[in-house]
PDB file of N, CA and C in Angstrom:
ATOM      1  N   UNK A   1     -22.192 -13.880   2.523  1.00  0.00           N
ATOM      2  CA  UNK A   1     -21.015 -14.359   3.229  1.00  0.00           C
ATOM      3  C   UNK A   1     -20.086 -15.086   2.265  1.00  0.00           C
ATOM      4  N   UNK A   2     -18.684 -14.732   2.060  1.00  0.00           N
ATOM      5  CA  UNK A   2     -17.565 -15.635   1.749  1.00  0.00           C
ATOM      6  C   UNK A   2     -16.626 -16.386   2.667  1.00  0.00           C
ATOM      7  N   UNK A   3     -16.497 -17.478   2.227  1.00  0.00           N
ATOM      8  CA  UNK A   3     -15.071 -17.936   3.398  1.00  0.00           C
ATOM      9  C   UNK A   3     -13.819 -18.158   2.179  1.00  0.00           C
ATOM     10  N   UNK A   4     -12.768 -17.502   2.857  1.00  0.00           N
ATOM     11  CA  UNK A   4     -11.479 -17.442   1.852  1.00  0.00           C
ATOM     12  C   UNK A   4     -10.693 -18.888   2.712  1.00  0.00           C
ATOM     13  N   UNK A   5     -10.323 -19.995   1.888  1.00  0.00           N
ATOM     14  CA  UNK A   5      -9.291 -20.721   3.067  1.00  0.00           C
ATOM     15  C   UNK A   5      -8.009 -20.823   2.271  1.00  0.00           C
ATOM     16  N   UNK A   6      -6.740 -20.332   2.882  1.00  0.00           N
ATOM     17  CA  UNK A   6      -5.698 -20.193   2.557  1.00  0.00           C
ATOM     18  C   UNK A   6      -4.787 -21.864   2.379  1.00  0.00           C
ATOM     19  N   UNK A   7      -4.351 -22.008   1.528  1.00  0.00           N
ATOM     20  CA  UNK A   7      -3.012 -22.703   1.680  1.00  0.00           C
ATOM     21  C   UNK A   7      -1.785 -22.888   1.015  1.00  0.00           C
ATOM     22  N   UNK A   8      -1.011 -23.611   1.331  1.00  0.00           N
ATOM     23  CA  UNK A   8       0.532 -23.672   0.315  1.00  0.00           C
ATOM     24  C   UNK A   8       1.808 -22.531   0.823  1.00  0.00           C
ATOM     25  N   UNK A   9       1.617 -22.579   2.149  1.00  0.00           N
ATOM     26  CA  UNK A   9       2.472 -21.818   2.735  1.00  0.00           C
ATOM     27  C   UNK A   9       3.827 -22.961   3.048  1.00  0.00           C
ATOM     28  N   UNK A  10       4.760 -22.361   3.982  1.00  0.00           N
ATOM     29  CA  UNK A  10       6.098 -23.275   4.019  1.00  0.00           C
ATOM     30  C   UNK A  10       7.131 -21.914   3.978  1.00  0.00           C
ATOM     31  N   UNK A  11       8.229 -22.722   4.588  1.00  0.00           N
ATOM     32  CA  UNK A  11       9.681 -22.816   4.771  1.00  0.00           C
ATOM     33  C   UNK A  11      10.375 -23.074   3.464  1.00  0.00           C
ATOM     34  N   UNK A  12      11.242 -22.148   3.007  1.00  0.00           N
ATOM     35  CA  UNK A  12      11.927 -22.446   1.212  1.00  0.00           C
ATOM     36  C   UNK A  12      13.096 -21.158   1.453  1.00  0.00           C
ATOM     37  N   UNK A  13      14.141 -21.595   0.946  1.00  0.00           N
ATOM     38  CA  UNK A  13      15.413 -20.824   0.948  1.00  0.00           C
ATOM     39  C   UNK A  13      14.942 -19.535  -0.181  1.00  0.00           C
ATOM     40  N   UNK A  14      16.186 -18.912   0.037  1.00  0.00           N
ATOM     41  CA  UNK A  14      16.460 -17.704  -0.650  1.00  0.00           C
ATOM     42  C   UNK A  14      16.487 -18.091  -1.897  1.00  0.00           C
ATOM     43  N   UNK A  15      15.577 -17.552  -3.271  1.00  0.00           N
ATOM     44  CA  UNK A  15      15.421 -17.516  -4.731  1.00  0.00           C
ATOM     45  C   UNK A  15      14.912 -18.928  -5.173  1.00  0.00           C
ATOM     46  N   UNK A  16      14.194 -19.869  -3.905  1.00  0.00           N
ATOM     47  CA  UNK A  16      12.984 -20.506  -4.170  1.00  0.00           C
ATOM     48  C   UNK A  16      11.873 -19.920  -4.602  1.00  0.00           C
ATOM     49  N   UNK A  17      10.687 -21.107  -4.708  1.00  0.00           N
ATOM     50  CA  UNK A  17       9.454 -20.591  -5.318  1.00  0.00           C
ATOM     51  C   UNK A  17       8.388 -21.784  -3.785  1.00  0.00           C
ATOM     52  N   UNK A  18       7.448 -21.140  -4.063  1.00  0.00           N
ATOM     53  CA  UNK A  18       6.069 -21.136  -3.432  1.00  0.00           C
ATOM     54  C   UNK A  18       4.937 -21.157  -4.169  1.00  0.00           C
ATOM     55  N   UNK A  19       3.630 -21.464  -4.296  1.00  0.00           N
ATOM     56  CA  UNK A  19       2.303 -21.200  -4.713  1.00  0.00           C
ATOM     57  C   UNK A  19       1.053 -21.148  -3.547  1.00  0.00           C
ATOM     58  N   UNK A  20       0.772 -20.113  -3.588  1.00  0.00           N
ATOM     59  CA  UNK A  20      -0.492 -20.006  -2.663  1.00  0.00           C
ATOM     60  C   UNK A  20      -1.484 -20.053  -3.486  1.00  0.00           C
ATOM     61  N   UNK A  21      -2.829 -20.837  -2.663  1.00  0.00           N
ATOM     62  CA  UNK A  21      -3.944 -21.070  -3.306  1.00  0.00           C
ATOM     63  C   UNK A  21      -4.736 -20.423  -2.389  1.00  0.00           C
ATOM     64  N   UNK A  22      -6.320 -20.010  -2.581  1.00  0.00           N
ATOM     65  CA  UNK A  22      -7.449 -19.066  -1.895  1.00  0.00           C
ATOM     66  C   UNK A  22      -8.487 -20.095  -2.529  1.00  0.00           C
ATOM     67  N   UNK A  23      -8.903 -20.727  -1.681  1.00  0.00           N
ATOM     68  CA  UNK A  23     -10.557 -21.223  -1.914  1.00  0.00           C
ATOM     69  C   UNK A  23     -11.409 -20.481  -1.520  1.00  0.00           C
ATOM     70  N   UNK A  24     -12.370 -19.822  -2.023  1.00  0.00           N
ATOM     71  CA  UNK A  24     -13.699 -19.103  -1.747  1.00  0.00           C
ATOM     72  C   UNK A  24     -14.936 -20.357  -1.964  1.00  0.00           C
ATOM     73  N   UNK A  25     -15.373 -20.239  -0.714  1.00  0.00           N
ATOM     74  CA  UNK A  25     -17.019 -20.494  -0.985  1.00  0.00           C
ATOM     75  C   UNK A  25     -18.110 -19.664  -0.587  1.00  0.00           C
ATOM     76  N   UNK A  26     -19.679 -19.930  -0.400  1.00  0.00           N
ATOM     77  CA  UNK A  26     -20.017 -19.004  -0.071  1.00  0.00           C
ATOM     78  C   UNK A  26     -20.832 -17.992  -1.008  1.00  0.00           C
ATOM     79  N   UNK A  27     -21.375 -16.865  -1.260  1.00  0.00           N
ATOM     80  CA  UNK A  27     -21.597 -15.924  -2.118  1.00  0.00           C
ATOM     81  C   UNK A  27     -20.938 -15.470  -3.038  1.00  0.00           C
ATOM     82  N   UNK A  28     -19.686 -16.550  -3.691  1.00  0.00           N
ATOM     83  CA  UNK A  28     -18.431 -15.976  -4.677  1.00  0.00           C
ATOM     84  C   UNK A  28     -18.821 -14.889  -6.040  1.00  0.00           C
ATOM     85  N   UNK A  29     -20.367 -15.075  -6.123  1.00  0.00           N
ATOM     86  CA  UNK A  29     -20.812 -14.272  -7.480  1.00  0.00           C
ATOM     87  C   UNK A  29     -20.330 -12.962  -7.041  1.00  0.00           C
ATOM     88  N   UNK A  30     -20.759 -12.670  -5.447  1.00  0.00           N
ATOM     89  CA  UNK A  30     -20.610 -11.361  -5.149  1.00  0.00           C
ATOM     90  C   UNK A  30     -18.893 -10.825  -5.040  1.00  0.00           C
ATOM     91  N   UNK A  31     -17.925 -11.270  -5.169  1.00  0.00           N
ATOM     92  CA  UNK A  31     -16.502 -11.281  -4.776  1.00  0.00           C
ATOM     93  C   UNK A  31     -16.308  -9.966  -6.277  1.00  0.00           C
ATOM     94  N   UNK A  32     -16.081  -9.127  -5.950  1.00  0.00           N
ATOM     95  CA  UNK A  32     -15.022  -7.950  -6.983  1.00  0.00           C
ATOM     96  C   UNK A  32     -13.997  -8.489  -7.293  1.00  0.00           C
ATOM     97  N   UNK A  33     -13.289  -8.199  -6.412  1.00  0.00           N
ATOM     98  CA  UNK A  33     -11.943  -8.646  -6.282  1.00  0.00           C
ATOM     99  C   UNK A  33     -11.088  -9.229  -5.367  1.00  0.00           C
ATOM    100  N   UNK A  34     -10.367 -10.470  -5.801  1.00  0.00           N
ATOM    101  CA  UNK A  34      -9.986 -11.484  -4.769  1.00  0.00           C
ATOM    102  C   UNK A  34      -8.372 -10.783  -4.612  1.00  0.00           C
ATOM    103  N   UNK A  35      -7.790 -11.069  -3.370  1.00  0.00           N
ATOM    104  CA  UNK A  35      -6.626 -10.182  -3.471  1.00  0.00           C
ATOM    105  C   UNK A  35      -5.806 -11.231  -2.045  1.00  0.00           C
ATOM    106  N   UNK A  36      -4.397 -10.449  -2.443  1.00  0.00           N
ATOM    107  CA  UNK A  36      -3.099 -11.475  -1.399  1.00  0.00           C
ATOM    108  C   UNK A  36      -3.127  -9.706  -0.616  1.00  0.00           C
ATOM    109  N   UNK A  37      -2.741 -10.438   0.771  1.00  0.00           N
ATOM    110  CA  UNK A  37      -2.051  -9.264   1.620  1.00  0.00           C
ATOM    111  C   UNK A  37      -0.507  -9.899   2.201  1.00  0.00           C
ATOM    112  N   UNK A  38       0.123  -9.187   3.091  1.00  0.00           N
ATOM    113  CA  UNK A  38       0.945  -9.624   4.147  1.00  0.00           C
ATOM    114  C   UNK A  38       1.078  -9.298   5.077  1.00  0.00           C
ATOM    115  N   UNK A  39       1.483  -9.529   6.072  1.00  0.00           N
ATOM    116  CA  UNK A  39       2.009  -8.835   7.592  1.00  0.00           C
ATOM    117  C   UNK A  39       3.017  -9.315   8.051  1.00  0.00           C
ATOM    118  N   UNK A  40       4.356  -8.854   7.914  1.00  0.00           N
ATOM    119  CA  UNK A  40       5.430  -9.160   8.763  1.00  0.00           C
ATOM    120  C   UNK A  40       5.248  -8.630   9.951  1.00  0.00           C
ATOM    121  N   UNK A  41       5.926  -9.524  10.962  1.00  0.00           N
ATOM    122  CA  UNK A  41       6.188  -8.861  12.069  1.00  0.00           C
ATOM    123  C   UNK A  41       6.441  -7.550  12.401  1.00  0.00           C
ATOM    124  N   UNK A  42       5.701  -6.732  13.283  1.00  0.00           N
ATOM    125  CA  UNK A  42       6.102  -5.801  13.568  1.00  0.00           C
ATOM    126  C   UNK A  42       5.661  -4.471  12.249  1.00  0.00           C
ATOM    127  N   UNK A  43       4.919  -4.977  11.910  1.00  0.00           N
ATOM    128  CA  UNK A  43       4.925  -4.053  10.181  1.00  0.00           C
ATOM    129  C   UNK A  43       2.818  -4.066  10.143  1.00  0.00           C
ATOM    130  N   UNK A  44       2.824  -3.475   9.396  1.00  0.00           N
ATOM    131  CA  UNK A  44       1.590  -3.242   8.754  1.00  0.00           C
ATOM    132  C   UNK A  44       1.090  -3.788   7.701  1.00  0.00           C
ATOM    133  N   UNK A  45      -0.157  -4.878   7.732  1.00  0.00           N
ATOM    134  CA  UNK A  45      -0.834  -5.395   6.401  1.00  0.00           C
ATOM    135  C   UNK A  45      -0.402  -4.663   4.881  1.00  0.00           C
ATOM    136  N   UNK A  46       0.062  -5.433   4.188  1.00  0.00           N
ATOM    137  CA  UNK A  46      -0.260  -4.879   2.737  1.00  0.00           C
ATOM    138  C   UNK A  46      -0.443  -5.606   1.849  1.00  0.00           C
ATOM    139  N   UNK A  47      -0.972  -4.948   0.644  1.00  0.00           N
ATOM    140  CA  UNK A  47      -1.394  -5.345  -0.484  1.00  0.00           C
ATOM    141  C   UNK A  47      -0.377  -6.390  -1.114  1.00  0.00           C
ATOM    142  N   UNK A  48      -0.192  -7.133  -1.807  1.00  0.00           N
ATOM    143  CA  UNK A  48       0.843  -7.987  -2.264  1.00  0.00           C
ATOM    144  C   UNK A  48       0.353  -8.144  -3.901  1.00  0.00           C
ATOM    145  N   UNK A  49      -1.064  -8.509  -4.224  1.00  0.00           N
ATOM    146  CA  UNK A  49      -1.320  -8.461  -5.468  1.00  0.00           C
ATOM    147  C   UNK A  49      -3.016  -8.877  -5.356  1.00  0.00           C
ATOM    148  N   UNK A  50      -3.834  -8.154  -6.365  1.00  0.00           N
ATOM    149  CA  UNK A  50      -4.814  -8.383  -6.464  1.00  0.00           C
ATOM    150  C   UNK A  50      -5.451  -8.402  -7.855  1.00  0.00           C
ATOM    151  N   UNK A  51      -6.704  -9.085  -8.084  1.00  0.00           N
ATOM    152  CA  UNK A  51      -7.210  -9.487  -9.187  1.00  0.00           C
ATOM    153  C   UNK A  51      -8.511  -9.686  -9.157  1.00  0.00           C
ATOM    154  N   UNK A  52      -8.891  -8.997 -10.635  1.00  0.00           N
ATOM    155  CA  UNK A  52     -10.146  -8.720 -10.723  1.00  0.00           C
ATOM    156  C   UNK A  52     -11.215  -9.723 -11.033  1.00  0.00           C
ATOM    157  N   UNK A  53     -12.664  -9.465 -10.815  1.00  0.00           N
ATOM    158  CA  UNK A  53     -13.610 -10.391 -11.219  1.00  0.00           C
ATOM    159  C   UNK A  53     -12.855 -10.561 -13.302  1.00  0.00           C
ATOM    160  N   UNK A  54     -12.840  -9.636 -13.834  1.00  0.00           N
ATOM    161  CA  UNK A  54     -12.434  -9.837 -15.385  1.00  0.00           C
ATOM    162  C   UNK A  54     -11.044 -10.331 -15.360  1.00  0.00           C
ATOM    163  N   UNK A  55     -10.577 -10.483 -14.407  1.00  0.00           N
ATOM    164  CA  UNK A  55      -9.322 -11.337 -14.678  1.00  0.00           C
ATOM    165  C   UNK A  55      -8.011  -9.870 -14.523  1.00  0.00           C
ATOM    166  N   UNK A  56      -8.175  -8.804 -14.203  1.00  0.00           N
ATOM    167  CA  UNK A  56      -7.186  -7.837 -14.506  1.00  0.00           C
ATOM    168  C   UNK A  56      -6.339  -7.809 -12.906  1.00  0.00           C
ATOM    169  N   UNK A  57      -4.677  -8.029 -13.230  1.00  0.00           N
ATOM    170  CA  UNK A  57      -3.822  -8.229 -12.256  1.00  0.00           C
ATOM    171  C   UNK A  57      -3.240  -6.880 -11.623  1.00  0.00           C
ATOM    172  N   UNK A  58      -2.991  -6.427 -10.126  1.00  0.00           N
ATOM    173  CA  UNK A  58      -2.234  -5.716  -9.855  1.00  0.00           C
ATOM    174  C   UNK A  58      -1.881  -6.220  -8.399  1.00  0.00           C
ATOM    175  N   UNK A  59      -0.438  -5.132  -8.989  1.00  0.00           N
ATOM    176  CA  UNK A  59       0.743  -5.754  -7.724  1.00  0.00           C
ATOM    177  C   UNK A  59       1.025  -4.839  -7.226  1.00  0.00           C
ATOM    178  N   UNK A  60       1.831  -5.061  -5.710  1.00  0.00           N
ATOM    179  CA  UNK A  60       3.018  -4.050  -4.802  1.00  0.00           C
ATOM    180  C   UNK A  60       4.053  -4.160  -6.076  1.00  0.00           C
ATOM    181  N   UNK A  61       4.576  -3.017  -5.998  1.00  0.00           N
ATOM    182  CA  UNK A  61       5.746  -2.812  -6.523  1.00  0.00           C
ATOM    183  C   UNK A  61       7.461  -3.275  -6.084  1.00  0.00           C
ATOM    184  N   UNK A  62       6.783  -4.397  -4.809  1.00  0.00           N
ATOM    185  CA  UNK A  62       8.204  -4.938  -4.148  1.00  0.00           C
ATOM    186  C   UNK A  62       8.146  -6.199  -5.059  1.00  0.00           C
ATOM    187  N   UNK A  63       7.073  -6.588  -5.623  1.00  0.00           N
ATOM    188  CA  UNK A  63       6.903  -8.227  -5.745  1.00  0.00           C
ATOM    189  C   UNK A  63       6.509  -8.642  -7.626  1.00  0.00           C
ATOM    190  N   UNK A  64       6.231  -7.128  -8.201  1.00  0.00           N
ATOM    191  CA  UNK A  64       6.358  -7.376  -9.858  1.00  0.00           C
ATOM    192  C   UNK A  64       7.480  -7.853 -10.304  1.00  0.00           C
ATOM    193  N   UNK A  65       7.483  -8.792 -11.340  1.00  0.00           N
ATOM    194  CA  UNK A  65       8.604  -9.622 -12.191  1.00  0.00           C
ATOM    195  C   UNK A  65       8.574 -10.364 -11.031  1.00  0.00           C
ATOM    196  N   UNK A  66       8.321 -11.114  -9.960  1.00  0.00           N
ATOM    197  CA  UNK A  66       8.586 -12.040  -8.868  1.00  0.00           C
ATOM    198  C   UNK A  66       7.443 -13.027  -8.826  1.00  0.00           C
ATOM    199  N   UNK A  67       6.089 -12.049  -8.788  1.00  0.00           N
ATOM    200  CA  UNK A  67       4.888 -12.747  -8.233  1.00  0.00           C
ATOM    201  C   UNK A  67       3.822 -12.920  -9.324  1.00  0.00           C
ATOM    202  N   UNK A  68       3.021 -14.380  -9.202  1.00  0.00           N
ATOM    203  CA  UNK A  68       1.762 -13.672 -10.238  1.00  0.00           C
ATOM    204  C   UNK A  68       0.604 -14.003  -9.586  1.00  0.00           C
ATOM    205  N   UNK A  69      -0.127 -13.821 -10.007  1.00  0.00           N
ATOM    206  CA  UNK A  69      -1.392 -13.850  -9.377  1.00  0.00           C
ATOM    207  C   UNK A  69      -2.567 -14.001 -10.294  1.00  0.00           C
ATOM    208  N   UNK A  70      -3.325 -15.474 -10.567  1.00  0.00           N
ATOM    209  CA  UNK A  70      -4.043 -16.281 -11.280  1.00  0.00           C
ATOM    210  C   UNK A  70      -5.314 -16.475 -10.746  1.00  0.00           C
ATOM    211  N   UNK A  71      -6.935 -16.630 -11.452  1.00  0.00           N
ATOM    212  CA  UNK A  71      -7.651 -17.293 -10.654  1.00  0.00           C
ATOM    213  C   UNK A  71      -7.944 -18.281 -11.830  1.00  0.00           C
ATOM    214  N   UNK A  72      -8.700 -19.212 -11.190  1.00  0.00           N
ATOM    215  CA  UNK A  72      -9.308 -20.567 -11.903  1.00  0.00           C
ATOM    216  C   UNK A  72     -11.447 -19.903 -11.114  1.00  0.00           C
ATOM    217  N   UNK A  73     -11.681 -19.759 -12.368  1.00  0.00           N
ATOM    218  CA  UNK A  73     -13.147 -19.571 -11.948  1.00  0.00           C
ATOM    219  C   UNK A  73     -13.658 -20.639 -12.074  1.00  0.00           C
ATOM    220  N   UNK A  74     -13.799 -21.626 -12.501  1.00  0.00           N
ATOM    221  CA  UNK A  74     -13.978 -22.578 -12.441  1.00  0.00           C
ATOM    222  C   UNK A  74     -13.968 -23.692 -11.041  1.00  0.00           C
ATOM    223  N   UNK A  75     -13.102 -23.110 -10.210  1.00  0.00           N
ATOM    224  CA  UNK A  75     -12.521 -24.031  -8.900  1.00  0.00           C
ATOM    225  C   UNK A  75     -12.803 -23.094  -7.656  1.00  0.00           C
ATOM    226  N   UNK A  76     -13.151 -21.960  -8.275  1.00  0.00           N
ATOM    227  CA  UNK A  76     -13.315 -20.397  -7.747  1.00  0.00           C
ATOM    228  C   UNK A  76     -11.928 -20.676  -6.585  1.00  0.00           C
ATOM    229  N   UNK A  77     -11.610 -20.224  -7.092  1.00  0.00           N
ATOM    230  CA  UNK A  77      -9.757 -20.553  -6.708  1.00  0.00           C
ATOM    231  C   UNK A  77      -8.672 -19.644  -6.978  1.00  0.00           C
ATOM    232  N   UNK A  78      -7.838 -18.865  -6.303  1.00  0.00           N
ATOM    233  CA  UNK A  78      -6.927 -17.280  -6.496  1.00  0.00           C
ATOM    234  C   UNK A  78      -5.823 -18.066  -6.195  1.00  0.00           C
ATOM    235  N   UNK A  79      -4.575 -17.809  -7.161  1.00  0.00           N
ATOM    236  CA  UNK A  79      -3.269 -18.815  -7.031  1.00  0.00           C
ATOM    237  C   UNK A  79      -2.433 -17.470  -6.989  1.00  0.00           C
ATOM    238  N   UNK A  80      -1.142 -17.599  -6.409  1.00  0.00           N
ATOM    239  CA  UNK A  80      -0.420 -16.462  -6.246  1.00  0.00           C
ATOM    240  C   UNK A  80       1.195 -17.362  -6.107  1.00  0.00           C
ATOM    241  N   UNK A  81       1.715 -17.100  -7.062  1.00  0.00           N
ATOM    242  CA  UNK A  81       2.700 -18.317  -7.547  1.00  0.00           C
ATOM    243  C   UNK A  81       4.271 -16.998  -7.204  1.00  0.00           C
ATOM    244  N   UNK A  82       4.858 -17.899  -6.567  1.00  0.00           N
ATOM    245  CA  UNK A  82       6.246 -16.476  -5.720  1.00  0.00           C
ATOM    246  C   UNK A  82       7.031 -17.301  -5.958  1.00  0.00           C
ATOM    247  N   UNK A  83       8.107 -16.558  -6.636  1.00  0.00           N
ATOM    248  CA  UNK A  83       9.456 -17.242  -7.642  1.00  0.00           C
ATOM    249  C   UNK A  83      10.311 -16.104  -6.688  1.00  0.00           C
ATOM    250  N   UNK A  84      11.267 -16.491  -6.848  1.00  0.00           N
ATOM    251  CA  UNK A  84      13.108 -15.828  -7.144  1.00  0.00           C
ATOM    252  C   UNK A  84      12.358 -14.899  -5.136  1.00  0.00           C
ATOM    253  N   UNK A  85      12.346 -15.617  -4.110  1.00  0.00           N
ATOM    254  CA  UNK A  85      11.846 -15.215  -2.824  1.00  0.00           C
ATOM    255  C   UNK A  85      12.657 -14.700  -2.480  1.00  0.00           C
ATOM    256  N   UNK A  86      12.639 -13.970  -1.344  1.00  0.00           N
ATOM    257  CA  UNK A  86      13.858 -12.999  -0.414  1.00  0.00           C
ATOM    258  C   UNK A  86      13.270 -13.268   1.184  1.00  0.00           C
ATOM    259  N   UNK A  87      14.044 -12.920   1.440  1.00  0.00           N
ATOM    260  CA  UNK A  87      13.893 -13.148   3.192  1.00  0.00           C
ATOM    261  C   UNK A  87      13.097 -11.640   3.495  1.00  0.00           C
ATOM    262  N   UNK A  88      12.751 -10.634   3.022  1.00  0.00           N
ATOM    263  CA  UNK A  88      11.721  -9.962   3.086  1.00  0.00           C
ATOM    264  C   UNK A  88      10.440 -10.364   2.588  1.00  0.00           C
ATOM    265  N   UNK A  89      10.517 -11.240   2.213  1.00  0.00           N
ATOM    266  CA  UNK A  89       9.294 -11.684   1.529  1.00  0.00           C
ATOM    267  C   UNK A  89       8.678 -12.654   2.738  1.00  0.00           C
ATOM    268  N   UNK A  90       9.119 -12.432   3.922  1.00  0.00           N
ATOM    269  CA  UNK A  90       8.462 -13.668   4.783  1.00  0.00           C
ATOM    270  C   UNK A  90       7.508 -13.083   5.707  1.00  0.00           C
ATOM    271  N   UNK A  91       6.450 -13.637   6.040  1.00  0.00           N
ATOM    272  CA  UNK A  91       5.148 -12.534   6.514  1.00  0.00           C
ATOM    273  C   UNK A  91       4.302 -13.877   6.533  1.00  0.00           C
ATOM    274  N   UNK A  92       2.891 -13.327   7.069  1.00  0.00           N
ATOM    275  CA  UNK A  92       1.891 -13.908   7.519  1.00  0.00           C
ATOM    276  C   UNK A  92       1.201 -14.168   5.925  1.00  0.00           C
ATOM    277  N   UNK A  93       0.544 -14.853   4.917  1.00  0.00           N
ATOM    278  CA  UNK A  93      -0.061 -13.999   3.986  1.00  0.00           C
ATOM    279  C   UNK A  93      -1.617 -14.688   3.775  1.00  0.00           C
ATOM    280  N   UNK A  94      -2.658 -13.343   3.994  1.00  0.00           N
ATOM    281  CA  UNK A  94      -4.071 -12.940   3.792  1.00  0.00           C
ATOM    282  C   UNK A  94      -4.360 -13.262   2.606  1.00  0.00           C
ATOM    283  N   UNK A  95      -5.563 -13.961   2.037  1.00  0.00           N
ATOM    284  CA  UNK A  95      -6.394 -13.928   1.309  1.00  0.00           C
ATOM    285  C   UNK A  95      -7.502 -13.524   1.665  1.00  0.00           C
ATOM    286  N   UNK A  96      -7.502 -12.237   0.465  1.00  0.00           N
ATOM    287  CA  UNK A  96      -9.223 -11.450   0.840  1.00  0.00           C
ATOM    288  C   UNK A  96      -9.938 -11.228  -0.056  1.00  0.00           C
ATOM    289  N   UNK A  97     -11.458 -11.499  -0.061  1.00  0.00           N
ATOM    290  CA  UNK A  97     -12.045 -10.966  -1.035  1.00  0.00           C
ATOM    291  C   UNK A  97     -13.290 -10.135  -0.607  1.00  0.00           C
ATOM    292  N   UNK A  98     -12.894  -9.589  -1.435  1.00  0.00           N
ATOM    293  CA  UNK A  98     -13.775  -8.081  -1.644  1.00  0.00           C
ATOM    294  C   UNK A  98     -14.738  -8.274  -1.919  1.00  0.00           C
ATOM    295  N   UNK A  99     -16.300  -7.705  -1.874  1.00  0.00           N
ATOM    296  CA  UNK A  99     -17.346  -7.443  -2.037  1.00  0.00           C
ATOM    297  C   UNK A  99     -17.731  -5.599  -2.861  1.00  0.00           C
ATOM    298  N   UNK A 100     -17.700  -5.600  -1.320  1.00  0.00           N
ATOM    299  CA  UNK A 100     -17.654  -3.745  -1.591  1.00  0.00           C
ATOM    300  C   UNK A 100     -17.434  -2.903  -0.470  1.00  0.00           C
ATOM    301  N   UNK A 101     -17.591  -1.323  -0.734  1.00  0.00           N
ATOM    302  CA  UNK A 101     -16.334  -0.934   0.213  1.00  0.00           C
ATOM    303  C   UNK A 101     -17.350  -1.158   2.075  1.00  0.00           C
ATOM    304  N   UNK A 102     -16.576  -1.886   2.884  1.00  0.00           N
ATOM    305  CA  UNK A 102     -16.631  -1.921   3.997  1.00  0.00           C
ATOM    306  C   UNK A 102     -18.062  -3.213   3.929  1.00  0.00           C
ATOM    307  N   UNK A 103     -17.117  -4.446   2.647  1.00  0.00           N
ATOM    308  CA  UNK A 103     -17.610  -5.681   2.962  1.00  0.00           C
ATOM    309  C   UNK A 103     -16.812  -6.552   1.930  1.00  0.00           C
ATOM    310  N   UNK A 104     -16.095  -7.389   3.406  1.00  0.00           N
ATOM    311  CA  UNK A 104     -14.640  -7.740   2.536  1.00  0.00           C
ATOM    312  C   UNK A 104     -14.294  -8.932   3.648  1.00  0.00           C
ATOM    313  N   UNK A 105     -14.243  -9.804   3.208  1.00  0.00           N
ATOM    314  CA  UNK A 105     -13.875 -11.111   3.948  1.00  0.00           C
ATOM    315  C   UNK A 105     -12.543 -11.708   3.776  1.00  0.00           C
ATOM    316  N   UNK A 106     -11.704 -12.105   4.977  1.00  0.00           N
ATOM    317  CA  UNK A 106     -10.306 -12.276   4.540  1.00  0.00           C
ATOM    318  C   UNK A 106     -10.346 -13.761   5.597  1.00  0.00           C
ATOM    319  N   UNK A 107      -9.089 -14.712   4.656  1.00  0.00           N
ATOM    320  CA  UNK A 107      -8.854 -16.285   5.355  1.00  0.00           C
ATOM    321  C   UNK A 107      -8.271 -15.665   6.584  1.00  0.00           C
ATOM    322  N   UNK A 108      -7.665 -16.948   7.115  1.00  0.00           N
ATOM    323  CA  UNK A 108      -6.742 -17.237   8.286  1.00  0.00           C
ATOM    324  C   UNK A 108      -5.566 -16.700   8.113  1.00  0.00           C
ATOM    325  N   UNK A 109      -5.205 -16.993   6.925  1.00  0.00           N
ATOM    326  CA  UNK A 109      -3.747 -16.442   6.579  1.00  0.00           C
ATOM    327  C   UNK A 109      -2.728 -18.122   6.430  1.00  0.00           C
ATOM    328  N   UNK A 110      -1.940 -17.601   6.504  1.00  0.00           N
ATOM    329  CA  UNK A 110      -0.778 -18.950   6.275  1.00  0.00           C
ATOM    330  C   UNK A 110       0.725 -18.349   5.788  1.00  0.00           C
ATOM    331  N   UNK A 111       1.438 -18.640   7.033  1.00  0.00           N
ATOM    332  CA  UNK A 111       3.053 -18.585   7.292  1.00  0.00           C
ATOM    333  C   UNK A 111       4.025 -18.915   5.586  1.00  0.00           C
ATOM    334  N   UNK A 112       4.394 -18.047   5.170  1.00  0.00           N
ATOM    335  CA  UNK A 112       5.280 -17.508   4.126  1.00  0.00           C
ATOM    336  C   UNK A 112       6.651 -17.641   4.868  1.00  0.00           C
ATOM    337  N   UNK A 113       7.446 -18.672   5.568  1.00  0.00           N
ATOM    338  CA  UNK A 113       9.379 -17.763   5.555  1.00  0.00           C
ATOM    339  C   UNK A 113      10.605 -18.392   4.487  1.00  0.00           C
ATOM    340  N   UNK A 114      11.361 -17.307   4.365  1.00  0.00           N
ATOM    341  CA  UNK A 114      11.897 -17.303   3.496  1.00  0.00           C
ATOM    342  C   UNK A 114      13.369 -17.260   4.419  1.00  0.00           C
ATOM    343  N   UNK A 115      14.403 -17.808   4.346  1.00  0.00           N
ATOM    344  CA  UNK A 115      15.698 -18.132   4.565  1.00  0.00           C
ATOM    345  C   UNK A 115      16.512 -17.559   4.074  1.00  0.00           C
ATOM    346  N   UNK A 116      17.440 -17.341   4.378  1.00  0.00           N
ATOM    347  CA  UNK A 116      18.465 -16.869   3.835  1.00  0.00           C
ATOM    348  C   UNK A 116      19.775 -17.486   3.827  1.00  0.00           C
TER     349      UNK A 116
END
């Protein structure tokens, strides 16, 4: 079992910045890969950026040059740091981590809006 707990969500104008943090506890040895999702309203979960147990980063292609996505193994801790924001960028956003396929634990989530 992992528990992902999300935070560092908020309200921030257009071409602000944000940092989301992912605490894992739990079985973290077992975690592959820790990863961001989103869900806007009315829309379908997606990928936003994910990162590997070796440290290797990948992104949506809406959010490269914008977003990064860090862990601290040490704090077992996934940071996802969102610069230069857009009012599409406002969504629910998931922290999940992976195990393996069809064992994958995701937080609560935590409110991302972005203003315009």
């Amino acid at each position: 079992q992992v528990q992902p707990v999300e935070s560092g969500g908020g309200l921030v104008q257009a071409g602000g910045s944000l940092r989301l943090s992912c605490a894992a506890s739990g079985s973290i040895f077992s975690i592959a890969v820790m990863g961001w999702y989103r869900q806007a309203p009315g829309k379908q979960r997606e990928l936003v950026a994910g990162i590997s147990r070796g440290g290797r980063p990948t992104y949506a292609e809406s959010v490269k040059g914008r977003f990064t996505i860090s862990r601290d193994n040490a704090k077992n801790t996934v940071y996802l740091q969102m610069n230069s924001l857009k009012p599409e960028d406002t969504a629910v956003y998931y922290c999940n981590a992976y195990v393996t396929y069809d064992n994958d634990y995701w937080g609560q989530g935590t409110q991302v809006t972005v203003s315009s």
